[in-house]
Protein backbone atom coordinates (compact mmCIF):
# COMPACT_ATOMS: atom_id res chain seq x y z
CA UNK A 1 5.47 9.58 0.53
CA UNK A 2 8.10 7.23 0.91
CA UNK A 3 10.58 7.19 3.53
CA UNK A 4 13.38 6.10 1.36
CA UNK A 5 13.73 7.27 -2.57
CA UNK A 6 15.80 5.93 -4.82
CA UNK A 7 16.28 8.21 -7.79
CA UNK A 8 18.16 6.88 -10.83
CA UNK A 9 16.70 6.26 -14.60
CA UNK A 10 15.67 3.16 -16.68
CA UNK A 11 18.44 1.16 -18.30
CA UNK A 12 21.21 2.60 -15.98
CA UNK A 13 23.47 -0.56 -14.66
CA UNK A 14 24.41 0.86 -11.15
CA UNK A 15 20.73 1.66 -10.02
CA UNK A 16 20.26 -1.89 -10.70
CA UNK A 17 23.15 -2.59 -8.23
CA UNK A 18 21.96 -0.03 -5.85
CA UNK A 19 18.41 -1.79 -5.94
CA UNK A 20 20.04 -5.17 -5.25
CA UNK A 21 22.04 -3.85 -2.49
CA UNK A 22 19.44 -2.18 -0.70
CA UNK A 23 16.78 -5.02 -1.32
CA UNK A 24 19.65 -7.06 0.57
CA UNK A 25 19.95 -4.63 3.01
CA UNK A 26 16.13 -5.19 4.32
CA UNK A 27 15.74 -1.13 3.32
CA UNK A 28 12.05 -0.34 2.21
CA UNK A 29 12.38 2.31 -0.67
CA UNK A 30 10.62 3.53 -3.90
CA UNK A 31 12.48 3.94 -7.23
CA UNK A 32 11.84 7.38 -8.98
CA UNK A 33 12.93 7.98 -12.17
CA UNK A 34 15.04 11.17 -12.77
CA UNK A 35 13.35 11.79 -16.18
CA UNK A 36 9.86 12.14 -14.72
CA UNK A 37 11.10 16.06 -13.67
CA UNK A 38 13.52 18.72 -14.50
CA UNK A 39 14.45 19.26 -11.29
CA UNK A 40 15.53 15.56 -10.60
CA UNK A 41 17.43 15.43 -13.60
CA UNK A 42 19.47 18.25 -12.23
CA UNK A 43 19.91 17.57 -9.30
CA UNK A 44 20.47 14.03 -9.59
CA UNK A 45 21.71 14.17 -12.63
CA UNK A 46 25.37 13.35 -12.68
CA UNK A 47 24.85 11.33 -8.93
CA UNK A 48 22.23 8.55 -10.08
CA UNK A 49 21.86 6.54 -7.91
CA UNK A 50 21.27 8.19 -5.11
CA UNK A 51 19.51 7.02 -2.07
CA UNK A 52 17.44 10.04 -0.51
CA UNK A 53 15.65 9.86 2.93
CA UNK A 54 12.57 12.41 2.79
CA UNK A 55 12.30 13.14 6.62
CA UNK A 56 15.67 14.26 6.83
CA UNK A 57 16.21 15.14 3.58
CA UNK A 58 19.86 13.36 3.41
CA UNK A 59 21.21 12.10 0.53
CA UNK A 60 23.90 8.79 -0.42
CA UNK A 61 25.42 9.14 -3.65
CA UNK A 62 27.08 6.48 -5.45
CA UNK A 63 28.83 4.81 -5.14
CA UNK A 64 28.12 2.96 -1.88
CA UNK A 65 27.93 -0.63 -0.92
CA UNK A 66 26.42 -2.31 1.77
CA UNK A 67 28.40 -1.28 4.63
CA UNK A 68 27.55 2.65 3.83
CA UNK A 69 24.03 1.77 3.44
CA UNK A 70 24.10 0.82 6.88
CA UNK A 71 25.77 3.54 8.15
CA UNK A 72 23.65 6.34 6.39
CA UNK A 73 20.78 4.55 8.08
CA UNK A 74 22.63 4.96 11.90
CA UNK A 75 22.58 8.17 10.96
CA UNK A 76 19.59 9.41 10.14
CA UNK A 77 18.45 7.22 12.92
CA UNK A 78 20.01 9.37 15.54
């Protein structure tokens, strides 16, 4: 499993922003698509994108920019 998910869904314009900024950010992640489950859809739903890190199952909803990005990852890092 990944460390880092990115949920969102196909064609939506700010998970292709939140990909960019985390690709700048150096941040390994996967990209899961909210439509692949129920649950995601519901969850996620109204919050896409949203960075999630599986260890300690935290979450960064959009919107967030580089600077957040950082500082979810001090973090969780602690």
């Amino acid at each position: 499993m990944a460390e880092f998910i990115l949920f969102g869904t196909e064609g939506c314009h700010l998970c292709e922003e939140a990909e960019e900024l985390l690709a700048a950010a150096g941040l390994d992640f996967k990209s899961q698509d909210i439509m692949a489950s129920e649950q995601w859809q519901t969850d996620y739903g109204l919050l896409i994108p949203v960075l999630w890190h599986a260890q300690s199952r935290s979450q960064l909803n959009w919107p967030f920019d580089s600077l957040q990005i950082q500082n979810f990852m001090s973090a969780i890092n602690r």
